[in-house]
Protein backbone atom coordinates (compact mmCIF):
# COMPACT_ATOMS: atom_id res chain seq x y z
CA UNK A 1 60.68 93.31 100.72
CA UNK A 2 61.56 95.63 103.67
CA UNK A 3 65.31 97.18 102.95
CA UNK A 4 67.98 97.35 106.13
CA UNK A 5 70.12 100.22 105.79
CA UNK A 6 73.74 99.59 105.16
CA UNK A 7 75.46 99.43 108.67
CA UNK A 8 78.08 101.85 108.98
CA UNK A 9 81.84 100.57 109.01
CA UNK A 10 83.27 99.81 112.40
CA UNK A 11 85.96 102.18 113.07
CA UNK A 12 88.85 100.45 114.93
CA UNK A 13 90.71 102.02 117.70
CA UNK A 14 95.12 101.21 117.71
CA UNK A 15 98.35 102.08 117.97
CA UNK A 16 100.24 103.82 114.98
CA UNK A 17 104.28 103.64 115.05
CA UNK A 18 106.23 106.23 113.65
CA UNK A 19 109.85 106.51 112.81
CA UNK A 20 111.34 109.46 115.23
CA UNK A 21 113.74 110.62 112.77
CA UNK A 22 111.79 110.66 109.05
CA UNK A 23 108.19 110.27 110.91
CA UNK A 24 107.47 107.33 107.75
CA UNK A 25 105.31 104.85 109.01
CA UNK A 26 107.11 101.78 110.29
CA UNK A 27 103.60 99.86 111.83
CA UNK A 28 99.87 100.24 112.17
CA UNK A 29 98.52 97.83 115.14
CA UNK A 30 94.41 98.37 114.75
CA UNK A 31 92.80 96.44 117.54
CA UNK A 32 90.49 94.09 116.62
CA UNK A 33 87.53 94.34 119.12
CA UNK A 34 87.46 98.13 120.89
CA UNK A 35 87.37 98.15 123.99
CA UNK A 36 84.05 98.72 125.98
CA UNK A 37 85.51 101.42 128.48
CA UNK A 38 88.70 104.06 128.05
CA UNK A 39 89.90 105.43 131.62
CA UNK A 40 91.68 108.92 131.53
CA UNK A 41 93.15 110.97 134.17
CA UNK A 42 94.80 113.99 134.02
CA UNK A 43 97.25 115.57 136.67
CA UNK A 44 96.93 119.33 136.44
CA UNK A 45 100.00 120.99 136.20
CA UNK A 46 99.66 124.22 139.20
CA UNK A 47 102.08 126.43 139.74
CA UNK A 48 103.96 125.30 143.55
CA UNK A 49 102.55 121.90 142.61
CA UNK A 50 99.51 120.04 144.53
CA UNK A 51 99.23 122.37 147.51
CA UNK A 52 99.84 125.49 145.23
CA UNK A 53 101.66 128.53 145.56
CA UNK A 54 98.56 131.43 146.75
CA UNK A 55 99.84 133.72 144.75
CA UNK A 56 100.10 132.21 141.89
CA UNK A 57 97.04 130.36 142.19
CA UNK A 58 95.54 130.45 139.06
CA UNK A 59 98.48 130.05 136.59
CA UNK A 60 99.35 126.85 134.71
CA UNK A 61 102.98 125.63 133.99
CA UNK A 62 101.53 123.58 131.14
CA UNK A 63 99.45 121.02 129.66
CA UNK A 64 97.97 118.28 132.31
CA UNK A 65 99.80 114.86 132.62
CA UNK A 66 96.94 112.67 130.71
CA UNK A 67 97.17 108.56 131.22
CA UNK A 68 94.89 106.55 129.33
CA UNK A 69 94.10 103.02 130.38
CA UNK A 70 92.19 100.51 128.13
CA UNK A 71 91.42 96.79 128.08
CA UNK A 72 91.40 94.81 124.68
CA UNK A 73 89.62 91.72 123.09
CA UNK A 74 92.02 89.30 121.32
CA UNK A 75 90.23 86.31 119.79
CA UNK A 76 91.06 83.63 117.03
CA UNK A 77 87.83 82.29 116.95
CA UNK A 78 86.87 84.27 114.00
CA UNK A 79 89.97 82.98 111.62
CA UNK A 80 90.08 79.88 112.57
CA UNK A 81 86.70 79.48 110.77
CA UNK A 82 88.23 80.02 107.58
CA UNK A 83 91.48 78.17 107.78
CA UNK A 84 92.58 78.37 104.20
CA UNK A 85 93.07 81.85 104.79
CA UNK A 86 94.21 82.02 108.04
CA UNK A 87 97.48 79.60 108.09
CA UNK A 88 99.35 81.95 110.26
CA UNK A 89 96.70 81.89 112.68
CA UNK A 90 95.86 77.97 112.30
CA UNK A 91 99.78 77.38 112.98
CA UNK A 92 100.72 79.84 115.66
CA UNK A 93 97.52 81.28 117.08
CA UNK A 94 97.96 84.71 118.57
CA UNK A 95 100.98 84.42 118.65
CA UNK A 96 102.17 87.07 116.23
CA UNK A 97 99.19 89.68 116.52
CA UNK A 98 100.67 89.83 120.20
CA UNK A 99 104.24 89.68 119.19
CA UNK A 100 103.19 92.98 117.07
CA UNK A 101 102.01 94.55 120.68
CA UNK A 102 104.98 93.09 122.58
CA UNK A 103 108.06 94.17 120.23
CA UNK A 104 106.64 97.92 121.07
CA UNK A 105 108.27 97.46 124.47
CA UNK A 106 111.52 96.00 123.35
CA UNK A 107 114.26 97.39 121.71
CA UNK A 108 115.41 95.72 118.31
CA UNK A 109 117.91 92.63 118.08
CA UNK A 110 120.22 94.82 115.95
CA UNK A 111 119.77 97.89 118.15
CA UNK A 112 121.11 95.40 121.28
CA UNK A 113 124.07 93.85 118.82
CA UNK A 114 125.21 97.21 117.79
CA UNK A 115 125.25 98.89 121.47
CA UNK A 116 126.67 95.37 122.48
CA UNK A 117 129.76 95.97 119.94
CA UNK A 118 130.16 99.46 120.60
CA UNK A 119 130.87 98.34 124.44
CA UNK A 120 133.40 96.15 123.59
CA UNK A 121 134.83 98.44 121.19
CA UNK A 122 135.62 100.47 124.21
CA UNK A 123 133.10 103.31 124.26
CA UNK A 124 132.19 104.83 127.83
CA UNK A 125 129.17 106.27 126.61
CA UNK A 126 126.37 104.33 125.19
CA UNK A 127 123.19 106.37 124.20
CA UNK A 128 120.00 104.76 125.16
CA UNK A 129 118.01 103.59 122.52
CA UNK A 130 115.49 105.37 120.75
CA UNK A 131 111.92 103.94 120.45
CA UNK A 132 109.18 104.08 117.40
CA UNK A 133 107.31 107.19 118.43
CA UNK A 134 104.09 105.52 119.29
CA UNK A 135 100.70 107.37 118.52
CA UNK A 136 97.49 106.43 120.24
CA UNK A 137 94.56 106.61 117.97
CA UNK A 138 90.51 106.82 118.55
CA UNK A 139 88.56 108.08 115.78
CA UNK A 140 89.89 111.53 114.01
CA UNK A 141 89.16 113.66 117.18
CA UNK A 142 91.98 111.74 119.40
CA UNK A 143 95.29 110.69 117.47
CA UNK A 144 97.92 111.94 120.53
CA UNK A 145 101.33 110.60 121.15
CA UNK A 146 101.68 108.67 124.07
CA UNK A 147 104.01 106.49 125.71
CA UNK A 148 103.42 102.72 127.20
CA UNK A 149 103.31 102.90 131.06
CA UNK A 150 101.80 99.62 131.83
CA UNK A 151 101.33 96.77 129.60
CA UNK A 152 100.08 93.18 130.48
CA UNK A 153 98.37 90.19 128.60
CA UNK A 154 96.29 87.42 129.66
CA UNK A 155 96.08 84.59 127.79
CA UNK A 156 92.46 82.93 128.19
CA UNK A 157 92.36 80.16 125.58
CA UNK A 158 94.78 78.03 123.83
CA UNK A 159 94.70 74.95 120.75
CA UNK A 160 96.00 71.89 121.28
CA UNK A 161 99.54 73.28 120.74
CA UNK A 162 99.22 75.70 123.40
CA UNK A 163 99.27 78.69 121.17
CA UNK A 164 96.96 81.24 122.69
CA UNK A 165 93.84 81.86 120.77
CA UNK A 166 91.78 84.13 123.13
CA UNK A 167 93.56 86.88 125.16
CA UNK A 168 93.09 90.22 126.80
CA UNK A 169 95.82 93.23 126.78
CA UNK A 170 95.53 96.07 129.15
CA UNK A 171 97.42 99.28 128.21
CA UNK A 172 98.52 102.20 130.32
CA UNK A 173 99.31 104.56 128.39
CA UNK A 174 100.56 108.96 129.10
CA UNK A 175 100.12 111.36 126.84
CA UNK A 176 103.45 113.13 125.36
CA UNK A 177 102.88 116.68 125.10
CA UNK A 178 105.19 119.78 124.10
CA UNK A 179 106.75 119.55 127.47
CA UNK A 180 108.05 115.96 126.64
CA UNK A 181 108.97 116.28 123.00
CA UNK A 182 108.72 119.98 122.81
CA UNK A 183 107.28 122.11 119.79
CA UNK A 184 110.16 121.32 116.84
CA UNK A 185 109.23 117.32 117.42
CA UNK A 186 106.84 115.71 115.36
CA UNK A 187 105.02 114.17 118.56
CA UNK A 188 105.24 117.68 118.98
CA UNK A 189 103.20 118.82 116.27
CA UNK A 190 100.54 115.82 117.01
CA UNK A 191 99.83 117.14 120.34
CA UNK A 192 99.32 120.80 119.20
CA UNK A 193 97.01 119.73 116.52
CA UNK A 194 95.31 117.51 119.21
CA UNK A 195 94.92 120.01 121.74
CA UNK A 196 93.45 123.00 119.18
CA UNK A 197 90.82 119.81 117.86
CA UNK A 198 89.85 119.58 121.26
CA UNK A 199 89.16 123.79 121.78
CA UNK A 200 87.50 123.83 118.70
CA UNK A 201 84.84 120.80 119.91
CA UNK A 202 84.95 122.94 123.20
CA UNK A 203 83.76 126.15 121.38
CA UNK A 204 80.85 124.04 119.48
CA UNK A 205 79.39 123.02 123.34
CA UNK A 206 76.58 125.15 123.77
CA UNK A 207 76.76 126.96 127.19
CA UNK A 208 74.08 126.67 129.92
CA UNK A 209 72.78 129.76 131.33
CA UNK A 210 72.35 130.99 134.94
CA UNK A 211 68.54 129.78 135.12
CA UNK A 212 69.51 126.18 134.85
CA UNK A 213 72.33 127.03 137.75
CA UNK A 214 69.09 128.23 139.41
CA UNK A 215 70.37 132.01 140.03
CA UNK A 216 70.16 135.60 138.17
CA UNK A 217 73.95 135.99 138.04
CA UNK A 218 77.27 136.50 140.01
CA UNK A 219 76.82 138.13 143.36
């Protein structure tokens, strides 16, 4: 009898949410199909900004402005196979899987009652509220923090109660770097530890030489 190798676990790209203040772990949102293709652009960061200053040509003010774009697979097909252990997904479809997406955009119920009492308490000054720091994760070389830019769902499919059971998600997504959150932050941190993964990959590259450029050197 011929043996198959095991197949290696699937490694799920998603969204981690942190608390800002204690950085405990309020919400882990793994996606359930990754996507096929991950867009990223980066807006370098010159000195005298896109025309440049001449004399200062070479010289960075900081880290690039990275966005990250990504389309997602949301299907029910799967769980509704197995309904016995499913009932959340039998009653309400997609429902909450993209509630869990959505409510990252929102701010809380009790966040909007409290800033709603304090303004007719009286007080002139209402800070804005603070979000779940949000980290983007795929694999262990790219956990960054990020913020949602553009968000959108399509809803494909839906049971006879018209709860979606097949939908796509896009997410736009920029990077948060020390210039955002600065170095003390905890987003902070993540980014530093992101950016010094990515030099060490960069110093494991092996170099080409000037043959393959197809010259002896530098004039």
């Amino acid at each position: 009898m011929t043996t198959f190798p095991v197949s290696p676990k699937l490694i799920k790209g998603g969204i981690v949410l942190l608390n800002p203040g204690t950085s405990a772990v309020q919400r882990i949102i793994a996606l359930q199909y990754n996507s096929d293709t991950l867009t990223r652009s980066f807006q370098i960061q010159g000195v005298g900004g896109g025309s440049g200053d001449r004399s200062e040509a070479l010289r960075l003010k900081g880290p690039p402005v990275e966005t990250i774009k990504l389309d997602a697979e949301i299907d029910a097909a799967d769980q509704l196979e197995f309904p016995d252990q499913n009932a959340t997904i039998v009653q309400s479809g997609l429902h909450s899987q993209l509630a869990a997406l959505e409510t990252m955009i929102y701010p809380s119920s009790s966040q909007l009652q409290a800033n709603n009492s304090l303004a007719n308490s009286g007080t002139l000054e209402i800070v804005p509220m603070e979000t779940p720091l949000m980290l983007f994760t795929w694999s262990k070389n790219r956990i960054v923090p990020v913020r949602l830019t553009e968000f959108s769902i399509t809803e494909e499919a839906f049971d006879p109660s018209l709860n979606p059971i097949r939908a796509k998600v896009s997410l736009g997504m920029r990077v948060l770097s020390i210039d955002d959150l600065g170095f003390s932050h905890k987003g902070g941190n993540l980014f530093m530890s992101f950016l010094q993964n990515k030099e060490q990959l960069s110093a494991k590259h092996q170099g080409g030489s000037f043959a393959s450029l197809g010259i002896n050197g530098i004039p």
